[in-house]
Protein backbone atom coordinates (compact mmCIF):
# COMPACT_ATOMS: atom_id res chain seq x y z
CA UNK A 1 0.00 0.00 0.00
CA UNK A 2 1.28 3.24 -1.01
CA UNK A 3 1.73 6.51 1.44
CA UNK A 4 -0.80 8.11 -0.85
CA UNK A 5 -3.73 5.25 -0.45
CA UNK A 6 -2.35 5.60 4.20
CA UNK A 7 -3.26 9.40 3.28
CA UNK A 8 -6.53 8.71 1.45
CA UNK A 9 -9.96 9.31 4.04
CA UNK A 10 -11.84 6.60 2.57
CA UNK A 11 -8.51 3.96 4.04
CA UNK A 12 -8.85 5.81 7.19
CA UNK A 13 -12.61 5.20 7.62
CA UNK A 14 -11.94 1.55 6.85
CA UNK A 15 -8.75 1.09 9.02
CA UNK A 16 -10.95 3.12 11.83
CA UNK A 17 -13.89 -0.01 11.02
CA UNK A 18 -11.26 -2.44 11.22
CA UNK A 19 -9.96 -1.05 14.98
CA UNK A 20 -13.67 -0.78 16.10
CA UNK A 21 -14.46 -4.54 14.60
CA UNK A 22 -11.35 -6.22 15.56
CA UNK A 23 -9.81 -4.17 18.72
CA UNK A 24 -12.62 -3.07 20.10
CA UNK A 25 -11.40 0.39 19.46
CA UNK A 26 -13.34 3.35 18.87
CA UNK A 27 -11.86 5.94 16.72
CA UNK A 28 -13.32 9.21 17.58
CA UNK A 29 -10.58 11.03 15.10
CA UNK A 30 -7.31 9.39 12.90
CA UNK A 31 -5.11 12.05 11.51
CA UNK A 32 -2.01 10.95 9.22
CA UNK A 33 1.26 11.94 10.51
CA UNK A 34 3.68 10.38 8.10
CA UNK A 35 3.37 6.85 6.40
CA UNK A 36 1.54 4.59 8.32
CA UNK A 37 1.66 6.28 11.10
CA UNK A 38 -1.31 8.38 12.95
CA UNK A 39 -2.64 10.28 15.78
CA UNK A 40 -5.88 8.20 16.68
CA UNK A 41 -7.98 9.87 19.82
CA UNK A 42 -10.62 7.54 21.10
CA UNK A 43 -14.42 7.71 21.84
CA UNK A 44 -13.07 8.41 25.80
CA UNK A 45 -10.84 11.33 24.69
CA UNK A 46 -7.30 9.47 25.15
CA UNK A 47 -4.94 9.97 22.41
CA UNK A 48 -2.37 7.07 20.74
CA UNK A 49 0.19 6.54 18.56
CA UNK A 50 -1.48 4.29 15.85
CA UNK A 51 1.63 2.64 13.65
CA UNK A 52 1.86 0.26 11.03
CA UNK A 53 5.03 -2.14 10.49
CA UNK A 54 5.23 -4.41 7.51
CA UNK A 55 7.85 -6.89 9.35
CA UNK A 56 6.56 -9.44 11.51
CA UNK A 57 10.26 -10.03 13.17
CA UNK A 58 10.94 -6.00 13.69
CA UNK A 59 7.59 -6.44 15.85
CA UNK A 60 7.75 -8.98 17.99
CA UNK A 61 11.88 -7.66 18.63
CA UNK A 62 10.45 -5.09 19.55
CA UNK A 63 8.06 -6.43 22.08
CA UNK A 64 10.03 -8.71 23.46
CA UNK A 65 12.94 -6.34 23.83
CA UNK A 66 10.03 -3.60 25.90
CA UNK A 67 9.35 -6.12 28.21
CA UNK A 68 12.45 -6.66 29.26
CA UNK A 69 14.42 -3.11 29.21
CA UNK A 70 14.29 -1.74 32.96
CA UNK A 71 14.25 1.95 31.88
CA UNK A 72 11.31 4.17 31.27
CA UNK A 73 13.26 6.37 29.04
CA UNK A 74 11.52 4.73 26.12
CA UNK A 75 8.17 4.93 25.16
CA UNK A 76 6.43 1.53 24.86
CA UNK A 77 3.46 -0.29 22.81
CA UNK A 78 0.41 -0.88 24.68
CA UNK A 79 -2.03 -3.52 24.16
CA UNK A 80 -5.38 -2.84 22.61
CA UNK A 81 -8.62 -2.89 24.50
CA UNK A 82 -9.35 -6.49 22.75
CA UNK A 83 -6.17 -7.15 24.92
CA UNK A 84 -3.70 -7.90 21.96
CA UNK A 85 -0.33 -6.04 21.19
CA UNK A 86 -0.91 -5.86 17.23
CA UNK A 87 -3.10 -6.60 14.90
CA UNK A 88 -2.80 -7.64 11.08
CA UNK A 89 -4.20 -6.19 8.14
CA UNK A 90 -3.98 -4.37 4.59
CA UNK A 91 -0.12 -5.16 4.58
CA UNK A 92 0.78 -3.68 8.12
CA UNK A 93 1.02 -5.19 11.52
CA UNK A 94 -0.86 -2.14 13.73
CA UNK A 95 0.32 -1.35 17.07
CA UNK A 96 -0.50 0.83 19.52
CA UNK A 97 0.95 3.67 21.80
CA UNK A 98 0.68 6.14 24.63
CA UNK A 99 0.40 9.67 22.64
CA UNK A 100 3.15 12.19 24.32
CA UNK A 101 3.02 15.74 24.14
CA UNK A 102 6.52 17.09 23.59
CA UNK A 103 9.10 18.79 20.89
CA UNK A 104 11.96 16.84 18.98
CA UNK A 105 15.41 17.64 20.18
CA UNK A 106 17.12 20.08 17.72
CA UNK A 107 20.43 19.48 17.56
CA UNK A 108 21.18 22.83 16.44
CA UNK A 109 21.28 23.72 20.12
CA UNK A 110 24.20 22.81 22.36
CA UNK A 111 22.56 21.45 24.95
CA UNK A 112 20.18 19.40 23.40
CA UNK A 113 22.88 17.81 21.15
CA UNK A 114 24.51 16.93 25.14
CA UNK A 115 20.88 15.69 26.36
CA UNK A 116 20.82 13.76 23.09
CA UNK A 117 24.35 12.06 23.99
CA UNK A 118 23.35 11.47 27.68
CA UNK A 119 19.99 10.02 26.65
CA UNK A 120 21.75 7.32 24.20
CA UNK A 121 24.18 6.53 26.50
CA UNK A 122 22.37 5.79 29.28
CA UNK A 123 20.01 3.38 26.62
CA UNK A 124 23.01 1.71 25.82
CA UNK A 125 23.95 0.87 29.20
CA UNK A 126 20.37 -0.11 30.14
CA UNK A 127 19.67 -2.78 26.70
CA UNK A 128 23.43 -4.15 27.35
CA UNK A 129 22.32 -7.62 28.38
CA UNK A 130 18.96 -8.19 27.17
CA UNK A 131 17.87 -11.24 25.25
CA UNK A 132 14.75 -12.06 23.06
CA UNK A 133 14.46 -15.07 21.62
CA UNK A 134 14.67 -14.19 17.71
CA UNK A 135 16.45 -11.38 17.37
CA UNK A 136 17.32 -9.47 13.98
CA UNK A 137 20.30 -9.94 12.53
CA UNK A 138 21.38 -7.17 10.44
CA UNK A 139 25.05 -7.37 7.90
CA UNK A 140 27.39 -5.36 9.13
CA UNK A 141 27.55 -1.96 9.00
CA UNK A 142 29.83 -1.45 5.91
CA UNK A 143 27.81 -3.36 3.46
CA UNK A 144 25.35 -1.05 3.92
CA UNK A 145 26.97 1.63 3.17
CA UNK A 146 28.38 -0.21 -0.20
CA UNK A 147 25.05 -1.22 -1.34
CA UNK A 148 24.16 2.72 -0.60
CA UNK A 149 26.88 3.81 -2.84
CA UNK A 150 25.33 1.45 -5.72
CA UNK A 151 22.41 2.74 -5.61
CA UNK A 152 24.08 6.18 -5.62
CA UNK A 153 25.95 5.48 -8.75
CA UNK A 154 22.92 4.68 -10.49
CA UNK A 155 21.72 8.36 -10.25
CA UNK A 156 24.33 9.86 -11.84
CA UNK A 157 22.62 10.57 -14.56
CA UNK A 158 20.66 13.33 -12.80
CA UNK A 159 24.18 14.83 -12.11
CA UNK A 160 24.82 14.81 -15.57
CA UNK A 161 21.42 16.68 -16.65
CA UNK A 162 22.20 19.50 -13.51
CA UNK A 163 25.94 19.79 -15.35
CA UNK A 164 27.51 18.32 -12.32
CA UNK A 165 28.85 15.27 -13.51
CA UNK A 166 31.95 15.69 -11.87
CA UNK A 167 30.72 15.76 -8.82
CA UNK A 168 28.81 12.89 -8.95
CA UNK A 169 32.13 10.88 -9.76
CA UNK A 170 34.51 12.23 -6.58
CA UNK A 171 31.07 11.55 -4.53
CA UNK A 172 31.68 7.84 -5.61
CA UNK A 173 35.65 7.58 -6.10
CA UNK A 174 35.95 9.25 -2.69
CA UNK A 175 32.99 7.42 -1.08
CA UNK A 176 34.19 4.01 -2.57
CA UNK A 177 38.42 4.46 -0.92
CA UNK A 178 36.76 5.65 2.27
CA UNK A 179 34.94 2.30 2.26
CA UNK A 180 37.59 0.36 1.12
CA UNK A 181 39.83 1.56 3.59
CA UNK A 182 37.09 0.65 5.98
CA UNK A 183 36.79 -3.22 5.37
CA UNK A 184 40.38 -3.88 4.89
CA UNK A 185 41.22 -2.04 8.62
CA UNK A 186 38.26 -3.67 10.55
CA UNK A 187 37.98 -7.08 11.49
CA UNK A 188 33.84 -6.58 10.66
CA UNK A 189 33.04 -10.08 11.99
CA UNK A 190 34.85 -10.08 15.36
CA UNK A 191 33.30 -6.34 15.88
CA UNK A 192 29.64 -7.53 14.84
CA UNK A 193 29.99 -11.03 16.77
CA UNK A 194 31.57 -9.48 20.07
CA UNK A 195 28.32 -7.30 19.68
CA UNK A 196 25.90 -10.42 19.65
CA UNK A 197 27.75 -12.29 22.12
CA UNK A 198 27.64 -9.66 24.50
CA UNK A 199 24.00 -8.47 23.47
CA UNK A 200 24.95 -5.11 22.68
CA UNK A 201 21.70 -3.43 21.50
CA UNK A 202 21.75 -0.05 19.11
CA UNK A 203 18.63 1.77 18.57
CA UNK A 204 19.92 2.17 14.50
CA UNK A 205 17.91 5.82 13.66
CA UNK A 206 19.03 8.43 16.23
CA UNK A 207 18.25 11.22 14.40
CA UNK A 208 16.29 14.25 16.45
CA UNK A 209 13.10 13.87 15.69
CA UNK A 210 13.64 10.20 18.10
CA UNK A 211 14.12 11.97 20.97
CA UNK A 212 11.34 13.56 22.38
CA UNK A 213 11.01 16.08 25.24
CA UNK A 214 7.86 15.93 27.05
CA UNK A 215 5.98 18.70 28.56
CA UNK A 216 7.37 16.94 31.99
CA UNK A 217 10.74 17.87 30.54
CA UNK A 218 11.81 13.95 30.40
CA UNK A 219 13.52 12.66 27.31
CA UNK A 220 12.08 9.57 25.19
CA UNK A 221 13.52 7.63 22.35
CA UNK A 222 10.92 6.67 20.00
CA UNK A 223 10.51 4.44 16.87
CA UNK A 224 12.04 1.06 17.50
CA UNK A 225 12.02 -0.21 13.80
CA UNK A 226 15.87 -0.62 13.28
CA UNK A 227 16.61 -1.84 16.88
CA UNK A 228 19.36 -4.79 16.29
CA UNK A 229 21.93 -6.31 18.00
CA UNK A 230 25.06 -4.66 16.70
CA UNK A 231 28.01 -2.69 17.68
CA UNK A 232 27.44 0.53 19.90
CA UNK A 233 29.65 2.54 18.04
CA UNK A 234 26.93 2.44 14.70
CA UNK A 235 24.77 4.89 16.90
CA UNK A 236 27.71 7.00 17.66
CA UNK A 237 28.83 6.97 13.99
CA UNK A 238 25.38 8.03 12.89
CA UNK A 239 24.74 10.90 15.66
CA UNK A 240 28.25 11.71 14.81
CA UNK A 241 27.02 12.93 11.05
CA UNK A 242 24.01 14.39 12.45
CA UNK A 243 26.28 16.50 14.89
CA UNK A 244 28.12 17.36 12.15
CA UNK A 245 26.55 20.62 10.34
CA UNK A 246 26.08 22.14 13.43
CA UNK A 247 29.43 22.12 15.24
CA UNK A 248 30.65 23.58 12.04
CA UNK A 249 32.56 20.13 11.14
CA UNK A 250 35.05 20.72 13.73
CA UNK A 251 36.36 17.74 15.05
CA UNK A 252 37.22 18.91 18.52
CA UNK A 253 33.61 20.08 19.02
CA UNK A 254 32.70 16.79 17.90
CA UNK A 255 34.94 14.28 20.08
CA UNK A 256 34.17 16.70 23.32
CA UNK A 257 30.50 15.43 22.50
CA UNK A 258 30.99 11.98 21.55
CA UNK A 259 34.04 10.33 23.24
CA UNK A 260 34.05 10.68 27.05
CA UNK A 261 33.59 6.70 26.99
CA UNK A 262 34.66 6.01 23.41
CA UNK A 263 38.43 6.87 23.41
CA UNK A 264 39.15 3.32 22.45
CA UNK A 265 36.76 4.17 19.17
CA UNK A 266 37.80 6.78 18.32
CA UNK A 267 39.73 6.11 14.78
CA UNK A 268 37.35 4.08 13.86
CA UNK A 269 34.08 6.13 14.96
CA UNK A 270 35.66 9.09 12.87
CA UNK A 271 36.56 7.63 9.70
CA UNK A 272 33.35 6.08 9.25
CA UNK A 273 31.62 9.44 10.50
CA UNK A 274 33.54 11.29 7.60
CA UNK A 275 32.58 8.50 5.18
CA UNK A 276 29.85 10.54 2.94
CA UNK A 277 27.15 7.86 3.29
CA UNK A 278 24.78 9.88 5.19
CA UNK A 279 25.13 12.81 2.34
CA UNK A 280 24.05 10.03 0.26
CA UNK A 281 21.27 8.73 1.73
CA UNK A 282 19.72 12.43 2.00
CA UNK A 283 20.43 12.06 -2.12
CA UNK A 284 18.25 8.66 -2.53
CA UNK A 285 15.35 10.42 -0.57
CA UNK A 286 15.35 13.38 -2.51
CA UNK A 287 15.50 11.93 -5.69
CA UNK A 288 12.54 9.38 -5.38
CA UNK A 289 10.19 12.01 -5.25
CA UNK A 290 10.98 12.76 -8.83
CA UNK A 291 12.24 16.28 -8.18
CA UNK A 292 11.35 19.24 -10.92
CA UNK A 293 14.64 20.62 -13.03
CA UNK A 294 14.54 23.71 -10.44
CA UNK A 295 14.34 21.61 -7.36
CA UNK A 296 16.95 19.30 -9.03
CA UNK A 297 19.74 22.06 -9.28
CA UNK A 298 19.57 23.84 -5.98
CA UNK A 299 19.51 20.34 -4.42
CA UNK A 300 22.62 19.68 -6.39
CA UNK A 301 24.31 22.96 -5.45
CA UNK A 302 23.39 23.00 -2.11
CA UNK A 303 24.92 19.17 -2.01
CA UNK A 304 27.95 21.00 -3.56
CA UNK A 305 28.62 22.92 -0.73
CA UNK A 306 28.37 20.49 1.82
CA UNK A 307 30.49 18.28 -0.35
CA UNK A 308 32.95 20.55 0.18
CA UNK A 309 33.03 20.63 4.26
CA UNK A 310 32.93 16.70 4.08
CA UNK A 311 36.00 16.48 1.66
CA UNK A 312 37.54 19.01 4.43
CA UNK A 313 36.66 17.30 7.37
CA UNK A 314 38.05 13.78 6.07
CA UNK A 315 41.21 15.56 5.81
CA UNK A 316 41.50 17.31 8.96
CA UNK A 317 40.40 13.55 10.33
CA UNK A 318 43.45 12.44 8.62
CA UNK A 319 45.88 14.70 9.89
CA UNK A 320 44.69 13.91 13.11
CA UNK A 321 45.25 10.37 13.21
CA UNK A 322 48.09 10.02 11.51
């Protein structure tokens, strides 16, 4: 099911018959926030989280991994009033959750980006340990990345049309020696095993928008769907390159946020941070929505420009640790 048939009212009135039918859940009002997920308040008033997930593994992980984590610094599916945890139907496993007034972290600000650290530290320390009975595997981080920079290469095209091959070809040469570099230093299967054995758990999507201040001032990670077994550092690598635009790619700024437990990490947690891959990514999104020729060349010029700080911060990363 597309996100334009999750957007459409006459899905919604069905999806709110299916909850009533099956759930015994009465939709008073089901606004979309993004795809397949909604704000659903009840014929009582109370307000939930309604989410659809297409994997049946990524759920019950998840479930199994909420019952078990001692925090409360996470914010956790609730059973329906028919008394189940999810339901199945049109394609999506539905699930259900406590609706929490708040604002994102914006890791523009100082201190958030220091609540954000804090917040994914002490989730780290709390999932250390914990063990479900099927959990999901993922491949290690760098191949990934490499089937990221495929899929890259395949747009180049679109460079060419904006006049920008060029770019498009030190994005990959550059982006393709970083990675190399990457699997030939790391020992990828001691790093991810050592992970499982010691049931190291990493959230896998720690960008602001999962961490949610509440009007009680408490901070909650949300949105669970990545959640995997795998080396620490991935979350660090990942917040690393969100940190990045707004400590001005400085790499000082950067380690005095990330590394006051990491020192052991830290080559390894910077080269991978510099690795374009994120930059990337934002690419893939833009361009399936089929962007117009306008849209196409400021998003190329703009990508320019931070081009440009990435190329310098890989160097100043290299002069660092060498």
């Amino acid at each position: 099911m597309n996100k334009l048939a999750l957007r459409d009212e006459a899905f919604q009135a069905r999806l709110s018959s299916f909850l009533q039918k099956r759930a015994l859940l009465c939709p008073e009002k089901l606004r979309f926030l993004k795809h397949a997920v909604f704000v659903l308040r009840d014929d009582s008033g109370q307000k939930y989280i309604l989410k659809g997930i297409k994997q049946r593994a990524s759920v019950q992980q998840q479930l199994d991994f909420q019952t078990v984590y001692p925090d409360s610094d996470i914010v956790r599916f609730v059973h329906f009033p028919n008394g189940e945890f999810f339901l199945y139907e049109y394609g999506y496993h539905w699930l259900l959750m406590p609706y929490r007034e708040g604002q994102s972290l914006q890791f523009a600000n100082k201190q958030d980006r220091e609540t954000a650290v804090e917040v994914l530290r002490n989730f780290h320390l709390a999932a250390r340990g914990i063990k479900v009975a099927d959990p999901v595997i993922r491949p290690p981080l760098v191949y990934k990345w490499e089937n990221r920079l495929h899929r890259f290469s395949k747009t180049r095209f679109l460079f060419e049309a904006a006049g920008k091959d060029s770019l498009a070809s030190e994005i990959i040469d550059t982006t393709a020696s970083l990675l190399e570099r990457l699997r030939k230093d790391i020992d990828w299967y001691t790093m991810e095993k050592t992970a499982v054995d010691r049931r190291s758990w990493t959230h896998g999507d720690v960008a602001s928008h999962n961490f949610l201040r509440t009007n009680s001032s408490a901070v909650n990670i949300i949105d669970f769907d990545l959640l995997s077994l795998a080396p620490e550092s991935y979350d660090w690598i990942q917040l690393g390159q969100r940190f990045l635009p707004y400590v001005n790619h400085d790499i000082k700024q950067l380690c005095s946020s990330l590394f006051s437990e990491k020192e052991e990490e830290i080559d390894f947690i910077l080269r991978s941070v510099g690795t374009p891959v994120d930059l990337i990514r934002e690419w893939l999104l833009f361009s399936r929505r089929k962007p117009s020729w306008n849209q196409l060349f400021d998003y190329v010029s703009h990508l320019e420009e931070k081009w440009k700080q990435r190329v310098k911060f890989v160097k100043d990363v290299e002069i660092v640790l060498t």
